[in-house]
N, C-alpha and C. Protein backbone atom coordinates (compact mmCIF):
# COMPACT_ATOMS: atom_id res chain seq x y z
N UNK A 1 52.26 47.77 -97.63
CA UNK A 1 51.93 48.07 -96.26
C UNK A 1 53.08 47.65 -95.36
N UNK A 2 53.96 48.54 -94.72
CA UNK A 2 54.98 48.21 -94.11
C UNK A 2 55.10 49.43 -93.14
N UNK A 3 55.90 48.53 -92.00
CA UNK A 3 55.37 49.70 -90.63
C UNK A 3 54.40 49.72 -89.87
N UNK A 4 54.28 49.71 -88.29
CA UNK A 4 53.58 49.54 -87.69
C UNK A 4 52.45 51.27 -87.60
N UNK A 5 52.98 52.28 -88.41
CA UNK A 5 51.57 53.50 -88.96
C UNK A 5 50.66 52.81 -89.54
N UNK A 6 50.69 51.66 -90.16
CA UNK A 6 49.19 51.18 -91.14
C UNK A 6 48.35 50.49 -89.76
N UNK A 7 48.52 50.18 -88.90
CA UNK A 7 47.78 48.80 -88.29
C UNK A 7 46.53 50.24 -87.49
N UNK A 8 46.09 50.93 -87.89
CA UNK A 8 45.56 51.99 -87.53
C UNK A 8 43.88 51.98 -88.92
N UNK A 9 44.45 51.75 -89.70
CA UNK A 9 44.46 51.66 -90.78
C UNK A 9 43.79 49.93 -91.00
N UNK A 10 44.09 49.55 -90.23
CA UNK A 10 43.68 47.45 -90.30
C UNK A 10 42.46 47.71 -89.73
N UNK A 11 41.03 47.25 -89.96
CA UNK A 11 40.04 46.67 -89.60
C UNK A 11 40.01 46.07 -88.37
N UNK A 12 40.90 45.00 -88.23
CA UNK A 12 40.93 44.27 -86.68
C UNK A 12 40.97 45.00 -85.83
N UNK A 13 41.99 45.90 -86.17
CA UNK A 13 42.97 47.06 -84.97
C UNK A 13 41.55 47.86 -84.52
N UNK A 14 40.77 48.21 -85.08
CA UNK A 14 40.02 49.08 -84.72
C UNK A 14 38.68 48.02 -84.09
N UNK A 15 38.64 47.43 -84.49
CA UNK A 15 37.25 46.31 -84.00
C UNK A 15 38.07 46.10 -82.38
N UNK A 16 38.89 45.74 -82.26
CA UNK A 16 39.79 45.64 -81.20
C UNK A 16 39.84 46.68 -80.33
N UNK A 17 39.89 47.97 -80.53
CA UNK A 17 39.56 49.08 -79.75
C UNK A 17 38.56 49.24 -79.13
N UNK A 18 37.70 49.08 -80.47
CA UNK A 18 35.90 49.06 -79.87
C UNK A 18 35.68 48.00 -78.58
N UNK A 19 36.43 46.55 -78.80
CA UNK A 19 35.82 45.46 -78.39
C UNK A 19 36.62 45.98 -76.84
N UNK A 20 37.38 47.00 -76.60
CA UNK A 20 38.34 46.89 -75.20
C UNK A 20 37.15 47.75 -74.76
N UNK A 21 37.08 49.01 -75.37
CA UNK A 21 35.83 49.53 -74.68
C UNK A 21 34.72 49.01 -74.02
N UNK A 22 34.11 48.16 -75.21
CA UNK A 22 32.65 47.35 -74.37
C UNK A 22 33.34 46.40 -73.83
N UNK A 23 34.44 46.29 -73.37
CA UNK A 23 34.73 45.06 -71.94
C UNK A 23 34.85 46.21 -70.82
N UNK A 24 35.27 46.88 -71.17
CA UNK A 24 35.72 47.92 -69.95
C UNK A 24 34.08 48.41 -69.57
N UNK A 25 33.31 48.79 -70.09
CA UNK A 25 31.85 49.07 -69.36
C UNK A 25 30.71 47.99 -69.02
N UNK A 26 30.98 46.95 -69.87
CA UNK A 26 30.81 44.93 -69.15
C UNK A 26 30.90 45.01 -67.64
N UNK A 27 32.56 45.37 -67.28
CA UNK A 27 33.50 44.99 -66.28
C UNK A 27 32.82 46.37 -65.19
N UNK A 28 32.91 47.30 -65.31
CA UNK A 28 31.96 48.81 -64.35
C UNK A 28 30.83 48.06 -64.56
N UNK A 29 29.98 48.04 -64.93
CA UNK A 29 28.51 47.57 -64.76
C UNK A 29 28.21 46.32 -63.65
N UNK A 30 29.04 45.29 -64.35
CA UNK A 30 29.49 44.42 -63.38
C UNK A 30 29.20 44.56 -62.15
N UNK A 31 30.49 44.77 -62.00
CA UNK A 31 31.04 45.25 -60.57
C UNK A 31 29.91 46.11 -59.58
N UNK A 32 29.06 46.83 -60.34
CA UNK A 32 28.34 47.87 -59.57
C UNK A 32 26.72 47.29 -58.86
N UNK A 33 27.05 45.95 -60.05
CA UNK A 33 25.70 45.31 -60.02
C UNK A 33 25.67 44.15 -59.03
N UNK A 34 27.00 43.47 -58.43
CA UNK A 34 26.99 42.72 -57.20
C UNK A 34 27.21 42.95 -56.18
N UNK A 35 26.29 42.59 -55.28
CA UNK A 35 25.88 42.89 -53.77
C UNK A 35 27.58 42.78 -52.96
N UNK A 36 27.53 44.01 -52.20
CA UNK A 36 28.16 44.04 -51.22
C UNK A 36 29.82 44.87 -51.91
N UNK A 37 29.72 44.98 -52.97
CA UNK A 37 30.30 46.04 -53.75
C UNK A 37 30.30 47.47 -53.34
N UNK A 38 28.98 47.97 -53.53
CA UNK A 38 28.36 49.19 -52.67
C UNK A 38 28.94 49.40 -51.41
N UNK A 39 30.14 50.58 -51.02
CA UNK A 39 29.95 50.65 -49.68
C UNK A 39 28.78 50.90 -49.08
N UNK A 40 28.76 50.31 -47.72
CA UNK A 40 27.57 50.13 -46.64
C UNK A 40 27.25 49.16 -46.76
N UNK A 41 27.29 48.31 -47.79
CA UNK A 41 26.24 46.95 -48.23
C UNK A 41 27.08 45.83 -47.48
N UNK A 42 26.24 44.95 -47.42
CA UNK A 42 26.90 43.27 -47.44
C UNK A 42 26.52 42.78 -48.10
N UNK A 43 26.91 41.47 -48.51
CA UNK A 43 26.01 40.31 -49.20
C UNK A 43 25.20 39.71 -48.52
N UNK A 44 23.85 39.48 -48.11
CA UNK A 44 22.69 39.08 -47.81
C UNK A 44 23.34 37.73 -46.83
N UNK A 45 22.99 37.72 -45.97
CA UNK A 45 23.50 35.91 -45.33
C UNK A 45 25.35 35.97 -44.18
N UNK A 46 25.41 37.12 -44.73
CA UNK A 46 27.09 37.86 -44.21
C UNK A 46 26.55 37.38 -42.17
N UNK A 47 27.14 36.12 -41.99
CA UNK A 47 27.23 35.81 -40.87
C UNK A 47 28.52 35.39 -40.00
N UNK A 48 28.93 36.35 -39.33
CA UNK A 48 29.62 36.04 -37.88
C UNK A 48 29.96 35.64 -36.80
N UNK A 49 31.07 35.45 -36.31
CA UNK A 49 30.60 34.75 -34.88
C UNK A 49 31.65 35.16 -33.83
N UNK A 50 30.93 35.79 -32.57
CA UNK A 50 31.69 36.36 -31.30
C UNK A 50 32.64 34.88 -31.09
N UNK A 51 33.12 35.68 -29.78
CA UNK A 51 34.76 34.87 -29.09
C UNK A 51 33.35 33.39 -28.51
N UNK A 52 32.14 33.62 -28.24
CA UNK A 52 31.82 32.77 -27.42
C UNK A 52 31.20 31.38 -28.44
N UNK A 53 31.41 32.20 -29.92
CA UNK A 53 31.09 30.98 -30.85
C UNK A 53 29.26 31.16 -31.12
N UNK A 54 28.65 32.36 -30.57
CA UNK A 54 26.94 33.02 -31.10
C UNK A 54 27.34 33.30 -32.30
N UNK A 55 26.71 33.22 -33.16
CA UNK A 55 26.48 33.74 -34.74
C UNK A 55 25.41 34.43 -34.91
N UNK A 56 26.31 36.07 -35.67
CA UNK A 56 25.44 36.91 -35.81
C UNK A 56 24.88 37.02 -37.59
N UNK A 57 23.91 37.54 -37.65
CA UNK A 57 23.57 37.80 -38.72
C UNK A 57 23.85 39.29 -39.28
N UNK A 58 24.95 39.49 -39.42
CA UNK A 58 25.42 40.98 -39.26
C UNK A 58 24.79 41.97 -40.34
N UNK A 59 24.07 41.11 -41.89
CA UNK A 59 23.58 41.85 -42.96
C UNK A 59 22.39 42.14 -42.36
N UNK A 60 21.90 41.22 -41.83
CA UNK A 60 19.72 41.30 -41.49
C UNK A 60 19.70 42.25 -39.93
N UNK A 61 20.75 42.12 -39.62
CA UNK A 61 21.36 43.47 -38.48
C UNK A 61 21.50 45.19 -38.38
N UNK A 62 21.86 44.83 -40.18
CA UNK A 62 22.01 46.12 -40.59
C UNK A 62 20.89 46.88 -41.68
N UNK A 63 20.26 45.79 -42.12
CA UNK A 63 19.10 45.88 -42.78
C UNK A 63 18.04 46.28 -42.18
N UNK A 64 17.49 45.91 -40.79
CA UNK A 64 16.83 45.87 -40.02
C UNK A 64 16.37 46.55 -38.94
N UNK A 65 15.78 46.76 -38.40
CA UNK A 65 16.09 47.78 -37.18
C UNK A 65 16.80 49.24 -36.98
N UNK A 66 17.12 49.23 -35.76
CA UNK A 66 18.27 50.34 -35.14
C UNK A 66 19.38 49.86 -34.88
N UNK A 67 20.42 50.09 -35.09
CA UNK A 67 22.04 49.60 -35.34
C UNK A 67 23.02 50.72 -35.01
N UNK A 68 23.80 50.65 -33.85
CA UNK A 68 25.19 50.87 -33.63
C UNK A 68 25.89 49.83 -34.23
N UNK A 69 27.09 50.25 -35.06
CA UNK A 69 27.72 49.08 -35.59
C UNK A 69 29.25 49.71 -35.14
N UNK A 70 30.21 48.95 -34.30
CA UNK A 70 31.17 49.94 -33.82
C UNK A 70 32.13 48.78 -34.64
N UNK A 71 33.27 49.17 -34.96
CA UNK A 71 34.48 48.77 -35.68
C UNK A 71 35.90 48.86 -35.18
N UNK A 72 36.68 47.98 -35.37
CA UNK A 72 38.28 48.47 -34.56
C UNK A 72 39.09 47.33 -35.25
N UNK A 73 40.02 48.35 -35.62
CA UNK A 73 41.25 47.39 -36.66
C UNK A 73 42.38 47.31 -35.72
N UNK A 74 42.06 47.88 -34.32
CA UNK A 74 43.33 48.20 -33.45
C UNK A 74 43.97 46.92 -32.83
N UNK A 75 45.09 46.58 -32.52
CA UNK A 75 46.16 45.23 -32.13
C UNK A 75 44.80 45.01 -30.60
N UNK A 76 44.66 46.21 -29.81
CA UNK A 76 43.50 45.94 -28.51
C UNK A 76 41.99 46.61 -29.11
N UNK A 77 41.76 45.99 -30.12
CA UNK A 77 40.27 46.56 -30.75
C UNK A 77 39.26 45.89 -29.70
N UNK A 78 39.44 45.07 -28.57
CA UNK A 78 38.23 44.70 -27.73
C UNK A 78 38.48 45.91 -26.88
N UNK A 79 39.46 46.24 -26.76
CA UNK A 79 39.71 47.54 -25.38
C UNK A 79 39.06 48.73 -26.08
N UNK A 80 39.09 48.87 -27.42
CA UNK A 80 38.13 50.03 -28.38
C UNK A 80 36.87 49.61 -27.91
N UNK A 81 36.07 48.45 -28.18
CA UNK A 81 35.41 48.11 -28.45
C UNK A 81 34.22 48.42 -27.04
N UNK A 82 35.26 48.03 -25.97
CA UNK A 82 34.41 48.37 -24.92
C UNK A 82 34.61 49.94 -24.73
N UNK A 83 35.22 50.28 -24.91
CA UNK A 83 35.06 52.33 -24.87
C UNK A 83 33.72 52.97 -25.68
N UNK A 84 33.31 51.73 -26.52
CA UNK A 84 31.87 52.27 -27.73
C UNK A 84 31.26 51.65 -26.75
N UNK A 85 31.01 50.91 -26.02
CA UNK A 85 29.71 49.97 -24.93
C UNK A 85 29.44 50.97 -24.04
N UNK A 86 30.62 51.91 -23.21
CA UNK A 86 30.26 52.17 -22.38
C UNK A 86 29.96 53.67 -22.58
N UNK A 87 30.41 54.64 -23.93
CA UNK A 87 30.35 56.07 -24.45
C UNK A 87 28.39 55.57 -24.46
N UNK A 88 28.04 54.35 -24.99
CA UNK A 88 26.50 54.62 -26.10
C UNK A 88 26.17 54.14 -24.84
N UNK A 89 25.93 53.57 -23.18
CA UNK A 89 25.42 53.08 -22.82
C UNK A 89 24.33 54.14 -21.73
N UNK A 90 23.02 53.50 -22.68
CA UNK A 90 21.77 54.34 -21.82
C UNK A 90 21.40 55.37 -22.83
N UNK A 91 22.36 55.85 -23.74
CA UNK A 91 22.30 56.78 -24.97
C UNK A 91 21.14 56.06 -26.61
N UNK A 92 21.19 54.83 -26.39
CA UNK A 92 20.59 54.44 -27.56
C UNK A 92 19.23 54.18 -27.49
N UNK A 93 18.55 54.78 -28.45
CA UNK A 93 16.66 54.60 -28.21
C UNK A 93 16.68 52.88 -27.73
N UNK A 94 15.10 52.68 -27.36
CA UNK A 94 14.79 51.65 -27.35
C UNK A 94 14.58 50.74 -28.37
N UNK A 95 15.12 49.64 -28.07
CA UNK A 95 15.08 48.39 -29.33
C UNK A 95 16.32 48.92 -30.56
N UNK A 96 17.05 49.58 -30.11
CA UNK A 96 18.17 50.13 -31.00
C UNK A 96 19.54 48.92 -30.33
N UNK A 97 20.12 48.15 -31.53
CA UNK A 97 21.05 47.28 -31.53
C UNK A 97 22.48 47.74 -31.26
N UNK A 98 23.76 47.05 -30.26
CA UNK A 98 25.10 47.93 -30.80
C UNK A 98 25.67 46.59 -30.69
N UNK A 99 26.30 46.30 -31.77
CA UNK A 99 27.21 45.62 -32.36
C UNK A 99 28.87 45.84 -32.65
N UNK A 100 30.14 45.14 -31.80
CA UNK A 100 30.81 45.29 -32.00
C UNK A 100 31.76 44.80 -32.12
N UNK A 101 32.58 45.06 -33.11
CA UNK A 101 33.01 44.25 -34.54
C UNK A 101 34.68 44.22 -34.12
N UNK A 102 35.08 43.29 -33.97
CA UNK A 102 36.85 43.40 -33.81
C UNK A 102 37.17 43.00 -35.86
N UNK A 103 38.14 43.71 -36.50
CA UNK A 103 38.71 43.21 -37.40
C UNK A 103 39.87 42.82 -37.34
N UNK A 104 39.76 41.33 -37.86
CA UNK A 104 41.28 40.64 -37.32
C UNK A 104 41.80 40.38 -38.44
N UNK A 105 41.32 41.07 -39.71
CA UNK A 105 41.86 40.61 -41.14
C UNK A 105 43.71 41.00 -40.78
N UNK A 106 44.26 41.89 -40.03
CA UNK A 106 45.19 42.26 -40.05
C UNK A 106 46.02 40.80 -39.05
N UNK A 107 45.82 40.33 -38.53
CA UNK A 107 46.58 39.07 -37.64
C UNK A 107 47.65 38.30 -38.49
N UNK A 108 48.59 38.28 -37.75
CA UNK A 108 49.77 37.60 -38.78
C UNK A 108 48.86 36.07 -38.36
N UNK A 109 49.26 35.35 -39.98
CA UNK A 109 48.97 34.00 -39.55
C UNK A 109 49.50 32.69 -39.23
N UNK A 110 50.72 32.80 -38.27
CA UNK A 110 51.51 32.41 -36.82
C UNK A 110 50.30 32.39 -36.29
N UNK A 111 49.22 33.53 -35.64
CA UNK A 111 49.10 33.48 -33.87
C UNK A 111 47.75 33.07 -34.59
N UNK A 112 47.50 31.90 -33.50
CA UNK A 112 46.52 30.86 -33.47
C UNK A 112 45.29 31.62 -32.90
N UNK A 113 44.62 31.28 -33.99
CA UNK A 113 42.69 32.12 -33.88
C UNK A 113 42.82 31.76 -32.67
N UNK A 114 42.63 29.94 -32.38
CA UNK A 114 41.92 29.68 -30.54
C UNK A 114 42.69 30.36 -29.39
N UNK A 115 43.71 30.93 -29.71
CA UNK A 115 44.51 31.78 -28.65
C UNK A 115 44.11 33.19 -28.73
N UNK A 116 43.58 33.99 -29.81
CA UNK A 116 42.68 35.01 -29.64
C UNK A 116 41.58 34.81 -29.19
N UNK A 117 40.75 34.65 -29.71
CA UNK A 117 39.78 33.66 -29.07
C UNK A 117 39.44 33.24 -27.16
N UNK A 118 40.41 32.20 -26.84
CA UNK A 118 40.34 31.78 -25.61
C UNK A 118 40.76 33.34 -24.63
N UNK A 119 41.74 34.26 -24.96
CA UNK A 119 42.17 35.54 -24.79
C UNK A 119 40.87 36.33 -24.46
N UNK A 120 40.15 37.00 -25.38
CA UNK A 120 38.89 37.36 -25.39
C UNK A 120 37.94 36.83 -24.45
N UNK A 121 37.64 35.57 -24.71
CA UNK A 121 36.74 34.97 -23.56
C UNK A 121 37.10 35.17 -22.42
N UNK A 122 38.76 35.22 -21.84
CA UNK A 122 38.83 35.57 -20.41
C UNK A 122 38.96 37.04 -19.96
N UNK A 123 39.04 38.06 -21.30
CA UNK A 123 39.55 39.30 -20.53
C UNK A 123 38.21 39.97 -20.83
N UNK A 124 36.84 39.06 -21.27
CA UNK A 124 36.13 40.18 -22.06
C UNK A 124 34.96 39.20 -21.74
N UNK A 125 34.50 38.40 -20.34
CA UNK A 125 32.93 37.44 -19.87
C UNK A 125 31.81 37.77 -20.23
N UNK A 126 31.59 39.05 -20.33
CA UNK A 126 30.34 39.86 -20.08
C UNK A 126 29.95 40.64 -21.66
N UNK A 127 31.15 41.00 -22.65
CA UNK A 127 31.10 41.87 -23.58
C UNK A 127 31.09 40.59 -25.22
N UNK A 128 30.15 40.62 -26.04
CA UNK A 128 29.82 40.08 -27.01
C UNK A 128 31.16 40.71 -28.10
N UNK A 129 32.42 40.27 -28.75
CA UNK A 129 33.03 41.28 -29.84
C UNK A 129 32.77 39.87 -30.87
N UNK A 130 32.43 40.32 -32.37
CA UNK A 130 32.12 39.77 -33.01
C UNK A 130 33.30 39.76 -33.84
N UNK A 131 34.05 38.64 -34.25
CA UNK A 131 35.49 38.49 -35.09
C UNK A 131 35.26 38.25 -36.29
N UNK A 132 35.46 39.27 -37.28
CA UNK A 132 35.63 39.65 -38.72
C UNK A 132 36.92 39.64 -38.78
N UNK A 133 37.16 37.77 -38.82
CA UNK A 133 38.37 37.16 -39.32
C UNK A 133 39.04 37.77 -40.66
N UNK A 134 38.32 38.05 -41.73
CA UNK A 134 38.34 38.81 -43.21
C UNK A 134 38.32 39.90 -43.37
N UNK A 135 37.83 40.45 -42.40
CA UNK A 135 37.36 42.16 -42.63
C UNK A 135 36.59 42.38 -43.95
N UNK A 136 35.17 41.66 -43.93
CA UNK A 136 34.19 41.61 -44.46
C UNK A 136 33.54 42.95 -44.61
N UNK A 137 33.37 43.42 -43.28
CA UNK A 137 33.04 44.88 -42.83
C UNK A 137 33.60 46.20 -42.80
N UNK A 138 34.58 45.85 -42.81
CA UNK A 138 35.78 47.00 -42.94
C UNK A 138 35.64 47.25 -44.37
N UNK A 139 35.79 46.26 -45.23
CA UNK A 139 35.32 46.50 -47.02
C UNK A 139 34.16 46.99 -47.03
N UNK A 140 33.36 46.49 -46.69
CA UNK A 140 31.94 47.46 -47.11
C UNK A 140 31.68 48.53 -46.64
N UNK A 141 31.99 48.70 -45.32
CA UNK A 141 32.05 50.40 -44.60
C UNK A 141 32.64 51.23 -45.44
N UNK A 142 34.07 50.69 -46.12
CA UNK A 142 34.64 52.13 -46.78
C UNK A 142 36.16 52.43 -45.62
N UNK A 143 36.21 51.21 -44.64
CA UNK A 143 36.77 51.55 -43.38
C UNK A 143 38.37 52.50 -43.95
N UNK A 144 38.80 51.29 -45.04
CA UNK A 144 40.02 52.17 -45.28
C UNK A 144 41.57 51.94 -44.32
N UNK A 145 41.95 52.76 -44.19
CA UNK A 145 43.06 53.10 -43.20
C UNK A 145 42.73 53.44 -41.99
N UNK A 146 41.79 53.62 -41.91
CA UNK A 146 40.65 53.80 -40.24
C UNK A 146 40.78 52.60 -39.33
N UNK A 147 41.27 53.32 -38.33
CA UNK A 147 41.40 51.70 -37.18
C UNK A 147 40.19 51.66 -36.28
N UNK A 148 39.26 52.70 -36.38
CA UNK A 148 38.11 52.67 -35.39
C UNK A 148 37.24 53.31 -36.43
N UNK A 149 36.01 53.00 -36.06
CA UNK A 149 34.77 53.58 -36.47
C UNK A 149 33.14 53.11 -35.89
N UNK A 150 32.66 54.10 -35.90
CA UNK A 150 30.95 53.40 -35.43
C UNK A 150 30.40 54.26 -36.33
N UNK A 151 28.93 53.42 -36.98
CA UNK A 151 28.17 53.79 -37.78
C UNK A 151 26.86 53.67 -36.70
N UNK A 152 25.57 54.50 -37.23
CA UNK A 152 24.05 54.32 -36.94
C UNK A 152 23.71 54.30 -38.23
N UNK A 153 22.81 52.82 -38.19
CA UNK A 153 22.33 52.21 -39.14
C UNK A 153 20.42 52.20 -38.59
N UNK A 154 19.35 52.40 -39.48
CA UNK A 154 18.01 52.05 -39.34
C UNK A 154 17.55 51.43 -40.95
N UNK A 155 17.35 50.83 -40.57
CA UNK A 155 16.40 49.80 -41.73
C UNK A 155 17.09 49.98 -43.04
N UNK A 156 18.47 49.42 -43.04
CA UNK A 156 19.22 49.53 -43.69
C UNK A 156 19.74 50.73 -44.79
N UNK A 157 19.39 51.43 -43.74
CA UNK A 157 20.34 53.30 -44.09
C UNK A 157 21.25 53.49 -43.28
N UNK A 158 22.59 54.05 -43.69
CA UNK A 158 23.40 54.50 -42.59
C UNK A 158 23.18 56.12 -42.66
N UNK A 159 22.63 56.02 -41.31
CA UNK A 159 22.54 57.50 -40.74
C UNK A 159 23.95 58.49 -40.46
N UNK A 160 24.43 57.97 -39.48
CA UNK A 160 25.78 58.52 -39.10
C UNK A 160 27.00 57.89 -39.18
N UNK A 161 28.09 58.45 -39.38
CA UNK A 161 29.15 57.98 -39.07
C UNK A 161 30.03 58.48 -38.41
N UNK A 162 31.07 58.22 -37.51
CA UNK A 162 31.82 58.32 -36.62
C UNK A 162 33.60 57.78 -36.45
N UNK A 163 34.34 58.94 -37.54
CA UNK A 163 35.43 57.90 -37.44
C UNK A 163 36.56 57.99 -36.17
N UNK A 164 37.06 57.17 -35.86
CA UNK A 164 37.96 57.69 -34.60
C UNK A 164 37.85 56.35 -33.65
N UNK A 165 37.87 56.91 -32.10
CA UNK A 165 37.94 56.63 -30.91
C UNK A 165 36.84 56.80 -30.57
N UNK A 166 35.92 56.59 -29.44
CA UNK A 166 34.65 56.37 -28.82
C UNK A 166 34.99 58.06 -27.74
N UNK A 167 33.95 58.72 -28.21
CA UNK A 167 34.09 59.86 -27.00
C UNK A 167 32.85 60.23 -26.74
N UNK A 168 32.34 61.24 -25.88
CA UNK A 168 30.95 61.40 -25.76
C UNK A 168 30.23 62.27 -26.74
N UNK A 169 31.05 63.09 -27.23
CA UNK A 169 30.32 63.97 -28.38
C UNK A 169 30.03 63.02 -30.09
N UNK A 170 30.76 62.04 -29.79
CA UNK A 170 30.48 61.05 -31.41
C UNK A 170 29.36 59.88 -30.31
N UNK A 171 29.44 59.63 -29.38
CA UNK A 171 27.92 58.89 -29.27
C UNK A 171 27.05 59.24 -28.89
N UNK A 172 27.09 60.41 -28.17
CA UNK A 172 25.47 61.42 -28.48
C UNK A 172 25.26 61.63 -30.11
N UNK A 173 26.34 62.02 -30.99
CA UNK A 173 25.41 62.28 -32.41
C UNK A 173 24.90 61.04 -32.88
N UNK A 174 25.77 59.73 -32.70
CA UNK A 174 25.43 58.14 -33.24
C UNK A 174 23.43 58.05 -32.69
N UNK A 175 23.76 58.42 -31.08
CA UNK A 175 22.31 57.68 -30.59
C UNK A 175 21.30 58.97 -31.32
N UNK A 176 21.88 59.94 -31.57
CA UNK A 176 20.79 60.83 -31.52
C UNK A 176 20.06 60.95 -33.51
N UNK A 177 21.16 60.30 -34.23
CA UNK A 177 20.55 59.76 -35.22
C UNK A 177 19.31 58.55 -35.54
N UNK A 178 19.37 57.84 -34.57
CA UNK A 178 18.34 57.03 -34.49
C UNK A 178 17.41 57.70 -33.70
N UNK A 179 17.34 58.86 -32.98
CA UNK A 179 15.79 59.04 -32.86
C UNK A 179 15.03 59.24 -33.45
């Protein structure tokens, strides 16, 4: 037996093949089987917290109820953010939630959270943006290369989605999914 043509031919070699296979469908099964894997999903407990330091419960948010969930990966994602407040405002049924999400996973880490942060609190008194330091949300949406997006979410279905900029024809379809 000489030459690497026999090892085809070896017992191991082939138990070894088999054994890569059943790791490789182990490893997919896996994966498919923990929470927040699933785009749309979170992991159960997935809690946040605006510039003012409120903590949201952003999974039992989306599980729950009626949900605008607006998104912005943009350098001024609070200046997005309020363009989705004021496109959905008066547009969303009653007892329907809008939530909106700055992702700061992109922030070089030089510039000091409390200086975003204290930033926000003064240019933004009145407007709740919830900081997805990780971009927790951006992974589970599916966000991608997308610097904006709003979803309508009800009892943890996503109804619509909306990728882009805030205009009036994407938040009439957002509110008009939750009726």
């Amino acid at each position: 037996m000489s030459g690497a043509g026999n090892l085809d031919r070896c017992p191991a070699v082939g138990d070894l093949r088999s054994m890569s296979k059943l790791v490789c469908v182990l490893v997919l099964v896996a994966v498919a089987l923990v929470p927040g894997f699933a785009q749309g999903t979170l992991p159960a407990g997935t809690v946040l917290e605006d510039q003012f330091g409120l903590s949201v419960d952003v999974s039992a948010a989306m599980a729950g109820g009626k949900l605008v969930l607006a998104l912005s990966a943009e350098r001024d994602a609070a200046d997005r953010l309020t363009e989705w407040s004021i496109a959905l405002a008066g547009k969303l049924p009653a007892g329907a939630r809008l939530l909106l999400v700055a992702n700061l996973s992109g922030v070089p880490f030089f510039v000091p959270k409390s200086s975003i942060i204290k930033q926000l609190k003064e240019d933004y008194p009145t407007l709740s943006v919830i900081l997805d330091w990780k971009g927790v949300l951006a992974k589970a949406l599916g966000m991608g290369k997308l610097k904006n997006l709003a979803e309508a979410w009800s009892a943890g279905k996503r109804l619509a989605r909306a990728e882009g900029t805030a205009d009036a024809a994407r938040a009439v379809s957002l509110a008009a999914a939750l009726r």
